[in-house]
N, C-alpha and C. Protein backbone atom coordinates (compact mmCIF):
# COMPACT_ATOMS: atom_id res chain seq x y z
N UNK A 1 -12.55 0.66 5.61
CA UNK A 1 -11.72 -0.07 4.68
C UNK A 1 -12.61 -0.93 3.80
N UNK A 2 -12.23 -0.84 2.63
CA UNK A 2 -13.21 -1.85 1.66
C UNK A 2 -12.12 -2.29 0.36
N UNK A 3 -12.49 -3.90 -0.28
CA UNK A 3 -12.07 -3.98 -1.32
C UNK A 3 -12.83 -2.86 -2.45
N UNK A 4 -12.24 -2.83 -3.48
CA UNK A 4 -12.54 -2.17 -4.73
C UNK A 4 -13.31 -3.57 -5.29
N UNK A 5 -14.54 -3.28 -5.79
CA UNK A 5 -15.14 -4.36 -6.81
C UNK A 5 -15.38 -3.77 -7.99
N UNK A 6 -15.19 -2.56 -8.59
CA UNK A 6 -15.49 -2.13 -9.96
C UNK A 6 -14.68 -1.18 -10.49
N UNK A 7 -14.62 -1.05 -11.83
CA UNK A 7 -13.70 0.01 -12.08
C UNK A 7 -14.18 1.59 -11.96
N UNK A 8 -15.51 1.26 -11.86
CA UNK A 8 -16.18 2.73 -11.28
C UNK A 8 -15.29 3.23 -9.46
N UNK A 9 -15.24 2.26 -9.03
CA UNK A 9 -14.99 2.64 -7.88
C UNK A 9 -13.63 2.67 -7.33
N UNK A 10 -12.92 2.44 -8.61
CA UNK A 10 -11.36 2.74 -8.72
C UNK A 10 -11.58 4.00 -9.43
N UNK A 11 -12.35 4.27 -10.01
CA UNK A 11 -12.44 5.98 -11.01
C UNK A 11 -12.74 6.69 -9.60
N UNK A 12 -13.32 6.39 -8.68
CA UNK A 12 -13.80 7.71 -7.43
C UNK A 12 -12.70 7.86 -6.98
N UNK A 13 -12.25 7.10 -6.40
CA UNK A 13 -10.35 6.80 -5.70
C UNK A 13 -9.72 7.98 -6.20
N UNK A 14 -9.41 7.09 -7.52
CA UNK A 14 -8.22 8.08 -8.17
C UNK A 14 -8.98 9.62 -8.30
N UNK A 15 -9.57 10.14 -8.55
CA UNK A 15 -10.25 11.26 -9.05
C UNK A 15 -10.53 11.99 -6.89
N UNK A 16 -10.22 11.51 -6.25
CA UNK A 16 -10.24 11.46 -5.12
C UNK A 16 -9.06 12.10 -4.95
N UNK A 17 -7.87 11.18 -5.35
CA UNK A 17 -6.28 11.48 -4.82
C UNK A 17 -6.41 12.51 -5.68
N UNK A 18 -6.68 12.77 -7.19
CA UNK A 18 -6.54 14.25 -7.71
C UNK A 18 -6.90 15.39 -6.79
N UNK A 19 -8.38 14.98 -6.22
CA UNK A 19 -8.56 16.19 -5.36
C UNK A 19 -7.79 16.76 -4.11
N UNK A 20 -7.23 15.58 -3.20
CA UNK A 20 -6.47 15.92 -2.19
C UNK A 20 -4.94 16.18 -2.28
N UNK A 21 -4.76 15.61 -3.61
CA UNK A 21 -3.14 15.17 -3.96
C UNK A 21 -1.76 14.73 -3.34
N UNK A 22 -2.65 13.55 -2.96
CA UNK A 22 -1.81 12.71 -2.29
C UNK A 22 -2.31 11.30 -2.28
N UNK A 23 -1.40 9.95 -2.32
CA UNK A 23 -1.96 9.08 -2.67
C UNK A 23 -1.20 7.72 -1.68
N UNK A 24 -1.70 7.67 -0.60
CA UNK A 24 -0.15 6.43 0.09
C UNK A 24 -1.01 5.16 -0.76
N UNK A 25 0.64 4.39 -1.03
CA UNK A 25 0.35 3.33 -2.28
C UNK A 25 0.89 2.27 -1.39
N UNK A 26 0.57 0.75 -1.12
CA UNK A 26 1.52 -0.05 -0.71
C UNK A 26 0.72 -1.83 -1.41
N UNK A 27 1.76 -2.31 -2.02
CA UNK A 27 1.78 -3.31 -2.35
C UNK A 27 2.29 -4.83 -1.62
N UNK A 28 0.89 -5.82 -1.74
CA UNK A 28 1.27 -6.91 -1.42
C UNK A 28 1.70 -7.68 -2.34
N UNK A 29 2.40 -8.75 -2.04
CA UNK A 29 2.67 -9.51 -2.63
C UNK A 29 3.35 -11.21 -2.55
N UNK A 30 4.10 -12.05 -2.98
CA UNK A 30 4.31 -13.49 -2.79
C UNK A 30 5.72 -13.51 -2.11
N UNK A 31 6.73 -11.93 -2.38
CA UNK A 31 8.12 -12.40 -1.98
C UNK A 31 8.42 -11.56 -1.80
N UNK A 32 9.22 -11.22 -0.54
CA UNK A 32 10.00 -10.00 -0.36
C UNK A 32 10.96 -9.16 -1.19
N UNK A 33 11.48 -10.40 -2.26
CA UNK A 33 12.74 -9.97 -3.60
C UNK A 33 11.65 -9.45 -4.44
N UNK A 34 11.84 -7.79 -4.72
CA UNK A 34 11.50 -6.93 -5.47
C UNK A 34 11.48 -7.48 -6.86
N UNK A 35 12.51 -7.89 -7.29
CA UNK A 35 13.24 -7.99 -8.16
C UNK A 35 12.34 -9.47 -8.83
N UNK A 36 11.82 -10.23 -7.55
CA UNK A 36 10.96 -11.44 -8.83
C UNK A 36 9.88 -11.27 -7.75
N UNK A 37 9.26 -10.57 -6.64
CA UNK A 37 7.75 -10.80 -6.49
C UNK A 37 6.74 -10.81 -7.27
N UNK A 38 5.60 -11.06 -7.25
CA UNK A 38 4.51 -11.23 -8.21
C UNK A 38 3.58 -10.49 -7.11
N UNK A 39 2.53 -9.78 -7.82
CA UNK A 39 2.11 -8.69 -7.20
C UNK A 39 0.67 -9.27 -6.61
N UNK A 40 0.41 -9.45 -5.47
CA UNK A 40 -0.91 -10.20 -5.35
C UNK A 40 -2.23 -8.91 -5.08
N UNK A 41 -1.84 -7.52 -4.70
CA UNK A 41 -2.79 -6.80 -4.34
C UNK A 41 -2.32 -5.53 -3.80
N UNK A 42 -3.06 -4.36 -4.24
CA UNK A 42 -2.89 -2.94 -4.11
C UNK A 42 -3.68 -2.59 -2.67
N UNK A 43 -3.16 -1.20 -1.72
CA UNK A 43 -3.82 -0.65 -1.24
C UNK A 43 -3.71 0.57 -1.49
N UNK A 44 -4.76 1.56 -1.29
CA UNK A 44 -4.52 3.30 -1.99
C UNK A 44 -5.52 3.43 -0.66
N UNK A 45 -4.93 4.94 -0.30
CA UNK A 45 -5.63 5.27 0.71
C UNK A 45 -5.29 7.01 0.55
N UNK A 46 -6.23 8.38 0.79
CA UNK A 46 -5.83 10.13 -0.20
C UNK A 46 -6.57 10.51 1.26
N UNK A 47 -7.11 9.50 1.85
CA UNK A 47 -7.70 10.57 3.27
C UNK A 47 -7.21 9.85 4.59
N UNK A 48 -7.25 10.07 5.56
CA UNK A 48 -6.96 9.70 6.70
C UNK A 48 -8.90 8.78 7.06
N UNK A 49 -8.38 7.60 7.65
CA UNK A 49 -9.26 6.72 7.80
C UNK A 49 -9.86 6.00 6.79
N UNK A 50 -9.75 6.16 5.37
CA UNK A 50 -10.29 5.45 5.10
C UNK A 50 -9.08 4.88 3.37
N UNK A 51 -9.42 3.66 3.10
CA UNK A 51 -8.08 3.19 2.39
C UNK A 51 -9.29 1.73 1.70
N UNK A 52 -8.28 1.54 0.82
CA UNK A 52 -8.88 0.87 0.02
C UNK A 52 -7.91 -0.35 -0.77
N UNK A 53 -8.70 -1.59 -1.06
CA UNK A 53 -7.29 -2.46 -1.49
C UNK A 53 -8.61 -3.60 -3.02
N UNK A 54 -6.95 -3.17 -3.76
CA UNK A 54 -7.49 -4.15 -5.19
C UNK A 54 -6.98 -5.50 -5.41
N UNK A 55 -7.78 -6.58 -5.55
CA UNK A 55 -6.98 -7.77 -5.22
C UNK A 55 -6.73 -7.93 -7.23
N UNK A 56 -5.63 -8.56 -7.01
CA UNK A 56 -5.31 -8.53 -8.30
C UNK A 56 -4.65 -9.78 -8.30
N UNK A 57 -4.84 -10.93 -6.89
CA UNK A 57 -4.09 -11.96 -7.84
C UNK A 57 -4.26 -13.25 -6.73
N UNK A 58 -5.46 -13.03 -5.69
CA UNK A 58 -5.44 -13.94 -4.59
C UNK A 58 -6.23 -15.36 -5.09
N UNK A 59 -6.03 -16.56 -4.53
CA UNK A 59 -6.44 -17.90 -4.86
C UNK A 59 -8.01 -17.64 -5.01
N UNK A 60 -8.59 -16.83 -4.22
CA UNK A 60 -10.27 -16.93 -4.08
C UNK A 60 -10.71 -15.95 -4.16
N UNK A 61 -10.77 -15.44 -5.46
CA UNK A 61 -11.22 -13.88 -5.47
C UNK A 61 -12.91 -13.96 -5.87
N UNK A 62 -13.90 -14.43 -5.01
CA UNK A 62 -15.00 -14.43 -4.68
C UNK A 62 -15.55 -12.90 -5.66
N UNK A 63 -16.49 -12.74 -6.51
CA UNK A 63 -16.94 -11.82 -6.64
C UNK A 63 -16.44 -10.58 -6.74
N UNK A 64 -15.07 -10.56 -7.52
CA UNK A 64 -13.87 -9.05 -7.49
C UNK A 64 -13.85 -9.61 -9.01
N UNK A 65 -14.33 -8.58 -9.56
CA UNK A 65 -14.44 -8.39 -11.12
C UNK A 65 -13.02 -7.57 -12.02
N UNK A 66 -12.59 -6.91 -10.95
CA UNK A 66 -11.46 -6.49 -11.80
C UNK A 66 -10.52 -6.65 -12.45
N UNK A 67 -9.90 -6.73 -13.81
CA UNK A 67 -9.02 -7.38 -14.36
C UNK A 67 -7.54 -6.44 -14.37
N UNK A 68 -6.28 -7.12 -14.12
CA UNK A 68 -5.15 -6.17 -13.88
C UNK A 68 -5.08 -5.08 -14.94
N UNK A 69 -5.01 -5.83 -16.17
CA UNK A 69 -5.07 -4.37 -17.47
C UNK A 69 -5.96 -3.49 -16.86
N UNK A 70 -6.80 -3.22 -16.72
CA UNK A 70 -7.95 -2.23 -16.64
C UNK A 70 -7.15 -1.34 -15.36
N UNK A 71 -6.87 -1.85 -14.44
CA UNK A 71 -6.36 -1.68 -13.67
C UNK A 71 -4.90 -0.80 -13.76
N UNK A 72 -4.14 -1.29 -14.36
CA UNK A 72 -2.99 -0.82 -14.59
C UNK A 72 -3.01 0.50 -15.58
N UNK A 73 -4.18 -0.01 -16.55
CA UNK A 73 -4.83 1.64 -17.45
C UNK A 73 -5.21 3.01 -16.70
N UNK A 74 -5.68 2.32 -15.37
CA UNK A 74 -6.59 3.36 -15.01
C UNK A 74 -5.80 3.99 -13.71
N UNK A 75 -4.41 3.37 -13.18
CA UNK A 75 -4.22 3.81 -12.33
C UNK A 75 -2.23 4.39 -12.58
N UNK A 76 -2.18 4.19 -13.60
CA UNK A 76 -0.80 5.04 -14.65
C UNK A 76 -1.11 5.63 -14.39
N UNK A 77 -2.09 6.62 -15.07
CA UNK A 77 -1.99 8.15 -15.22
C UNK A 77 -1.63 9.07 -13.83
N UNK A 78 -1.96 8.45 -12.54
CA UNK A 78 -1.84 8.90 -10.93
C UNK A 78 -0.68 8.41 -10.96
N UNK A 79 0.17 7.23 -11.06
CA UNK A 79 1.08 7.20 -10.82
C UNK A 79 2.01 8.35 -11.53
N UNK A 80 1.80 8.49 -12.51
CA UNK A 80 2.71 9.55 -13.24
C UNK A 80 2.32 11.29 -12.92
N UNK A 81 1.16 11.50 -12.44
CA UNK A 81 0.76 12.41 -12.44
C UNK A 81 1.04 13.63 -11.30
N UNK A 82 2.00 14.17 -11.89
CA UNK A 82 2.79 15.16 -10.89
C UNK A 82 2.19 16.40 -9.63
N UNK A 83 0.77 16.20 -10.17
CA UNK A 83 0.33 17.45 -9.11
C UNK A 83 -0.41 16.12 -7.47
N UNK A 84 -0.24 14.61 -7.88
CA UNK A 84 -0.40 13.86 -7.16
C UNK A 84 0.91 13.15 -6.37
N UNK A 85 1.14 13.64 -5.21
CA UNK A 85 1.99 12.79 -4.54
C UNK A 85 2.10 11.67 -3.92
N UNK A 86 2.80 10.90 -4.23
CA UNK A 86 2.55 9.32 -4.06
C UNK A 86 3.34 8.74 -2.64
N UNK A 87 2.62 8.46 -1.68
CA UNK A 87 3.39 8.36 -0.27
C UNK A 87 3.39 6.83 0.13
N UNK A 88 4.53 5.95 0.47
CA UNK A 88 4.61 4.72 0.80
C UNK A 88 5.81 4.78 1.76
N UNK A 89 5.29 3.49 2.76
CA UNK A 89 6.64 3.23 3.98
C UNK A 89 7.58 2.08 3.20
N UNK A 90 8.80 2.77 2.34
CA UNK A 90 10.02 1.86 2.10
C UNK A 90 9.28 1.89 -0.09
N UNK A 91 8.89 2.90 0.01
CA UNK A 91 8.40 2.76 -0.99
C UNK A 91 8.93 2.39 -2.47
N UNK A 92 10.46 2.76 -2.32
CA UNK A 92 11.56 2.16 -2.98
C UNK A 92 10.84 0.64 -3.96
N UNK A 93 10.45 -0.11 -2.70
CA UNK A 93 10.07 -1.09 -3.21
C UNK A 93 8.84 -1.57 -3.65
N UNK A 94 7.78 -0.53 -3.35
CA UNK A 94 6.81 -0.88 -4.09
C UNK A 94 7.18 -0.22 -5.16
N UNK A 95 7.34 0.75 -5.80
CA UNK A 95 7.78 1.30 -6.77
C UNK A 95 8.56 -0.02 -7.88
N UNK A 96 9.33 -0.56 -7.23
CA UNK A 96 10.34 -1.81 -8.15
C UNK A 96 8.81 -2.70 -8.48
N UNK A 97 8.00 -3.25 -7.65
CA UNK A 97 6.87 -4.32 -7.40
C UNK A 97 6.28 -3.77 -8.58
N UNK A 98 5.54 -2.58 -8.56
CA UNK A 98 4.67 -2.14 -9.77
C UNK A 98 5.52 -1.91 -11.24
N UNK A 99 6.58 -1.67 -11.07
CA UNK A 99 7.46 -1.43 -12.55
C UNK A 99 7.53 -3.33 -12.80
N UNK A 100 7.96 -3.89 -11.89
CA UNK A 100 7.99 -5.46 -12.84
C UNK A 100 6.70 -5.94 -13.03
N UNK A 101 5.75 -5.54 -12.43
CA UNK A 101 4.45 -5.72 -12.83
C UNK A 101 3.25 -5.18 -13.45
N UNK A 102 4.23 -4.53 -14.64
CA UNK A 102 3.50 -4.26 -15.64
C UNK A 102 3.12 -2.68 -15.47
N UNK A 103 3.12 -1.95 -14.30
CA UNK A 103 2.77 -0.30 -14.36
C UNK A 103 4.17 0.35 -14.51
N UNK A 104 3.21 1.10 -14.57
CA UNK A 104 4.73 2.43 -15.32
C UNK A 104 5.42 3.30 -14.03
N UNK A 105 6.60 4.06 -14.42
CA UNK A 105 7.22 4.93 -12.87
C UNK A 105 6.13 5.48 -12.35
N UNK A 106 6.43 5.85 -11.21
CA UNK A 106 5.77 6.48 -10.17
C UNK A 106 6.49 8.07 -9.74
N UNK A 107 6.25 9.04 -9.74
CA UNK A 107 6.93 10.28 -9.12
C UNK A 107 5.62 10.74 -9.04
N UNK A 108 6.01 11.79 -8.27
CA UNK A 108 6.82 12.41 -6.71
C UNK A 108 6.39 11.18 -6.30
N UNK A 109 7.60 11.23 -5.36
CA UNK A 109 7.19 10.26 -4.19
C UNK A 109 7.88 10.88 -2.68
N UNK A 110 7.35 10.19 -2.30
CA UNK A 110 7.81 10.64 -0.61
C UNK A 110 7.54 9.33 0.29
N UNK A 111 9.06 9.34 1.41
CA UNK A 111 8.66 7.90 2.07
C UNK A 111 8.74 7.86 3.47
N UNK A 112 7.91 7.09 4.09
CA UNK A 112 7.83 7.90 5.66
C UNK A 112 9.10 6.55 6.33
N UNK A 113 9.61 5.62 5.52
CA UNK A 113 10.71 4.75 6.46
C UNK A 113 11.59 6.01 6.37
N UNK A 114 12.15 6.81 5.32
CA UNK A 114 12.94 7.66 5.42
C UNK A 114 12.89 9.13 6.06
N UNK A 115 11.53 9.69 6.20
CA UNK A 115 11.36 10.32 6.84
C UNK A 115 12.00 10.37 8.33
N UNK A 116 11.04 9.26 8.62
CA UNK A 116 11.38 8.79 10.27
C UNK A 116 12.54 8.61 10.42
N UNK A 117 13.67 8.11 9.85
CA UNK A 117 14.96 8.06 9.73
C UNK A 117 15.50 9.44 10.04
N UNK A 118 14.96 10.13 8.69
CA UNK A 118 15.41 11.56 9.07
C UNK A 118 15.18 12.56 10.35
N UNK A 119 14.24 12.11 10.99
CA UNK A 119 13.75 13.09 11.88
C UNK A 119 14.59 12.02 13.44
N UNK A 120 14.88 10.75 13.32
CA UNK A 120 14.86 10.03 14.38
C UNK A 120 15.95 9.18 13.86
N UNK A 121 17.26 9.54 13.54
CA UNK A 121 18.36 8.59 13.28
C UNK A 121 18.50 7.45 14.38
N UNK A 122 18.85 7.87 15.14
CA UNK A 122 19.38 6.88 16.20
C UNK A 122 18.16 6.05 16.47
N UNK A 123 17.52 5.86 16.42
CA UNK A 123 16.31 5.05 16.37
C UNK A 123 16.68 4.24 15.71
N UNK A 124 16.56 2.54 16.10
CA UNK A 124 17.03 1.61 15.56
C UNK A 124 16.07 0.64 15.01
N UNK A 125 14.77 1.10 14.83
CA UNK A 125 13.69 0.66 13.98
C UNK A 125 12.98 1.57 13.35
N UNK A 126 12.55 1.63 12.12
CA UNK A 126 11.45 2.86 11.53
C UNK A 126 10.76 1.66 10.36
N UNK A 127 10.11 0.82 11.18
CA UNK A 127 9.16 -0.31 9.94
C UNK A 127 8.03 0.28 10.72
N UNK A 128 6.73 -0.06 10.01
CA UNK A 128 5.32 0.20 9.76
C UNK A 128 4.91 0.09 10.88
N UNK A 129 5.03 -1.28 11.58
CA UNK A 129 4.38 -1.52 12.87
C UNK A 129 4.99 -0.92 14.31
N UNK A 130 6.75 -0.67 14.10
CA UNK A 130 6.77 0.11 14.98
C UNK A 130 6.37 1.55 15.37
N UNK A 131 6.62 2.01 14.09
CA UNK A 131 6.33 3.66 13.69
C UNK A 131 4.65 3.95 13.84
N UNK A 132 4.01 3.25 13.89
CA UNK A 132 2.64 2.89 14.23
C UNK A 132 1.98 3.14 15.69
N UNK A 133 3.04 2.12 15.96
CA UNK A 133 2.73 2.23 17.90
C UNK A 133 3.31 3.55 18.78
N UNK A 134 4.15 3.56 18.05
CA UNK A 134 5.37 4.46 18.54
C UNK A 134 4.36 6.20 18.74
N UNK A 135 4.01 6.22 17.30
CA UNK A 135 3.58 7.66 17.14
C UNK A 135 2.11 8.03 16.61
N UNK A 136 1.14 6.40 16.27
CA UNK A 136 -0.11 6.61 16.40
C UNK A 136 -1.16 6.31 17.61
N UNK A 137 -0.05 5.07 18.17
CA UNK A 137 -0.58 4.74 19.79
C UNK A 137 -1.63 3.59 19.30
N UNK A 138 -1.21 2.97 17.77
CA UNK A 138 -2.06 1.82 17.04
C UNK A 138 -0.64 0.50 16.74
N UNK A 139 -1.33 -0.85 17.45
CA UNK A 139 -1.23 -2.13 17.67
C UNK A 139 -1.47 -2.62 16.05
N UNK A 140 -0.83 -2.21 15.02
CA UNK A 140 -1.47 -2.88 13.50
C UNK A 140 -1.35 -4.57 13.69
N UNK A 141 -2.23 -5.31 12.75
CA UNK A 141 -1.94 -6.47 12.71
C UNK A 141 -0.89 -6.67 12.06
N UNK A 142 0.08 -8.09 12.73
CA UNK A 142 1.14 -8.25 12.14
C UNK A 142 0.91 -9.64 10.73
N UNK A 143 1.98 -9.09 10.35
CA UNK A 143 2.05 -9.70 8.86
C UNK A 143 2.07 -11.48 9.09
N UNK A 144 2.82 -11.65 9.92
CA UNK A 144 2.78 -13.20 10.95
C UNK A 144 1.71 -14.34 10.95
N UNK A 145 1.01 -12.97 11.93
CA UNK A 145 -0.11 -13.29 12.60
C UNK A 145 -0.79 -13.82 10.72
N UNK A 146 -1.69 -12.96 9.60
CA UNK A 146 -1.94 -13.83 8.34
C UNK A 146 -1.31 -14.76 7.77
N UNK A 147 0.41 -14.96 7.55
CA UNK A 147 0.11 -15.65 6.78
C UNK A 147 1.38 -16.93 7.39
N UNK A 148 1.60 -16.89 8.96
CA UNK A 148 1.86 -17.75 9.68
C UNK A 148 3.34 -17.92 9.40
N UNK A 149 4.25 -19.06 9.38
CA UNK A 149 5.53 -19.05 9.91
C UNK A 149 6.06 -20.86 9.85
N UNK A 150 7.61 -20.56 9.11
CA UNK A 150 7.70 -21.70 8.84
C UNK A 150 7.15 -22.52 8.42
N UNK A 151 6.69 -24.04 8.63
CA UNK A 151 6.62 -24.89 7.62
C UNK A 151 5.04 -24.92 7.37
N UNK A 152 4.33 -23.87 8.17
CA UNK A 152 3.27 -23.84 8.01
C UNK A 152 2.68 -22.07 7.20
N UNK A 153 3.79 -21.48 6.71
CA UNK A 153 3.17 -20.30 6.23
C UNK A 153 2.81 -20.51 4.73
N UNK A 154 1.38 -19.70 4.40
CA UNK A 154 0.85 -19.29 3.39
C UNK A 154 1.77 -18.32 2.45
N UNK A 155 1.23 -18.42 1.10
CA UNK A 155 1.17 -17.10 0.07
C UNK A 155 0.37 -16.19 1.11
N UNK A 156 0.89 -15.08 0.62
CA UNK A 156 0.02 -13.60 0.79
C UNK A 156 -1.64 -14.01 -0.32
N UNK A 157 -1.11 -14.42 -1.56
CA UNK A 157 -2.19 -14.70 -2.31
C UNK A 157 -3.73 -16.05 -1.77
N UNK A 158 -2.90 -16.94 -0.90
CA UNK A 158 -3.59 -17.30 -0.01
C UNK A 158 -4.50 -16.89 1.03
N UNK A 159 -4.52 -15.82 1.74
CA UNK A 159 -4.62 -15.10 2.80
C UNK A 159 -6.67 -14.71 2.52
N UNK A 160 -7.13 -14.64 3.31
CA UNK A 160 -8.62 -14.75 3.24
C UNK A 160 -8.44 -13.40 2.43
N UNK A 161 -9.52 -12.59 1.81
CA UNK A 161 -9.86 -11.67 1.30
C UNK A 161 -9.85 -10.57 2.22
N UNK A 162 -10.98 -10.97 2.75
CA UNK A 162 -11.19 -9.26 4.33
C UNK A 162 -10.09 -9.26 5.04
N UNK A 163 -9.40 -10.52 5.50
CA UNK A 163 -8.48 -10.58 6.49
C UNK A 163 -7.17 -9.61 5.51
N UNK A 164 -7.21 -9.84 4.26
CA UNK A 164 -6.02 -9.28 3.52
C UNK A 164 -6.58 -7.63 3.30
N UNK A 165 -7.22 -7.60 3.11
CA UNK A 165 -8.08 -6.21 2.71
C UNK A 165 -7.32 -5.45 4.40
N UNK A 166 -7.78 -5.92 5.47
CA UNK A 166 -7.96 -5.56 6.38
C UNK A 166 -6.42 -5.00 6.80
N UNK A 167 -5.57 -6.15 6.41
CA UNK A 167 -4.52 -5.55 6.41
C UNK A 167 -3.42 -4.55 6.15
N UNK A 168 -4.05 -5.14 4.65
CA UNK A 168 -3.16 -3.89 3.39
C UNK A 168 -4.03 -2.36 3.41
N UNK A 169 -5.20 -2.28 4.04
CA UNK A 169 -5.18 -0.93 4.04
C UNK A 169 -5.32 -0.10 4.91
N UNK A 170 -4.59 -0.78 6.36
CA UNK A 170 -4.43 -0.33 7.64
C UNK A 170 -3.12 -0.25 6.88
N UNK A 171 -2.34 -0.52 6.01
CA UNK A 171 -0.84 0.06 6.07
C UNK A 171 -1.05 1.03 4.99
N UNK A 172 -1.80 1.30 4.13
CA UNK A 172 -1.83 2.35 3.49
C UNK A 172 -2.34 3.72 4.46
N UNK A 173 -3.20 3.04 5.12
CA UNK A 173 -4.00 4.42 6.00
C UNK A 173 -2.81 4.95 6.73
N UNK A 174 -2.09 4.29 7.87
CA UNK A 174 -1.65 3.98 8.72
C UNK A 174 -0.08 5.01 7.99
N UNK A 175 -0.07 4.69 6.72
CA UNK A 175 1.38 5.60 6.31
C UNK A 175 0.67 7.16 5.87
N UNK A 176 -0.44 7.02 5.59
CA UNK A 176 -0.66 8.44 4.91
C UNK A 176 -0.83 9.24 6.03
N UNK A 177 -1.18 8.23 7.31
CA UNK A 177 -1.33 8.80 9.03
C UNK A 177 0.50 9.67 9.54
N UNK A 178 1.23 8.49 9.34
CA UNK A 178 2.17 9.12 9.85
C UNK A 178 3.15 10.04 8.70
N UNK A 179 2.86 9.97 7.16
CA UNK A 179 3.21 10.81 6.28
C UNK A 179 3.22 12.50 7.05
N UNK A 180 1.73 12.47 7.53
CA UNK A 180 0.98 14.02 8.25
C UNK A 180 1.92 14.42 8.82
N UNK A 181 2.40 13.31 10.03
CA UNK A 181 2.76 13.59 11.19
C UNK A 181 4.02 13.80 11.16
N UNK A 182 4.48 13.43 10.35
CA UNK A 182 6.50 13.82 9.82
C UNK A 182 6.27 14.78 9.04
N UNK A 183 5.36 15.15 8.13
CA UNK A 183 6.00 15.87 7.24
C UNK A 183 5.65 18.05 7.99
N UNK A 184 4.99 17.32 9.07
CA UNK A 184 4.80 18.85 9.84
C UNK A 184 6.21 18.96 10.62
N UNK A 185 6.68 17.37 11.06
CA UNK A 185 7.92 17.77 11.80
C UNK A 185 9.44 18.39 11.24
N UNK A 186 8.96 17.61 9.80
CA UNK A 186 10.14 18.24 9.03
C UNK A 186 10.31 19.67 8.45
């Protein structure tokens, strides 16, 4: 897992997901309401194990050169780009996150909360961390555990850098993991 520090190394990424064509996308951010979050940071992840996250809006962005335009230039064209499939858990809403924040639609898409739904109705949870344990036999860190609880919780945009990195692209990996694993069952 690594942040992105250049736009060279957002050009390998994307030119990456062209080759495999597939792209799990998941966005952090300040608020659960789609509808007014502010987008604090991307993860993209086209292979199994390894995932990648762009900070685009944390209090201490130490040495991360990237500016959102550049960003949003360079990573349209994948979002729109049909021979690339775009895979997120509940992705509904990152999809809303990136349209109010400035990127354009996203298609194909495919989403593994609904997947798992589909394959496992009666199942009365299908979020990230259960679907994780359940069917990768992986303990992800919980969202909690960073950015704490009640009168003492942080912004996401707060949240250390690696510790956020670390997070957001164990859930990108972590969906393009169980994307595999549903979409053979389906």
């Amino acid at each position: 897992y690594n942040v992105i520090n250049s736009i060279e190394e957002l050009d390998t990424l994307l030119a990456s997901s062209l080759e495999e064509g597939v792209l799990a996308i998941d966005t952090e951010t300040d608020s659960l309401k789609a509808s007014t979050a502010k987008i604090i940071g991307i993860s993209l992840s086209c292979m199994e194990n390894e995932a990648f996250y762009i900070v685009l809006d944390h209090i201490k962005k130490e040495n991360i050169k990237l500016d959102k335009r550049l960003v949003i230039e360079r990573l349209n064209p994948i979002l729109q780009n049909k021979s690339v499939l775009k895979i997120g858990q509940n992705i509904k809403y990152d999809f809303q996150i990136l349209l109010n924040n400035g990127f354009s639609e996203m298609y194909p898409m495919e989403d593994t909360m609904l997947m798992s739904y589909t394959l496992h109705a009666g199942m009365h949870n299908h979020n990230l961390d259960y679907l994780s344990e359940r069917y990768l036999g992986i303990s992800k860190k919980k969202y909690k555990e960073l950015v704490g609880a009640g009168k003492k919780e942080i912004s996401f945009s707060k949240v250390d850098i690696n510790e956020a990195m670390k997070y957001a692209c164990e859930d990108a990996d972590f969906t393009l993991k169980l994307w595999k694993l549903f979409k053979k069952k389906l």
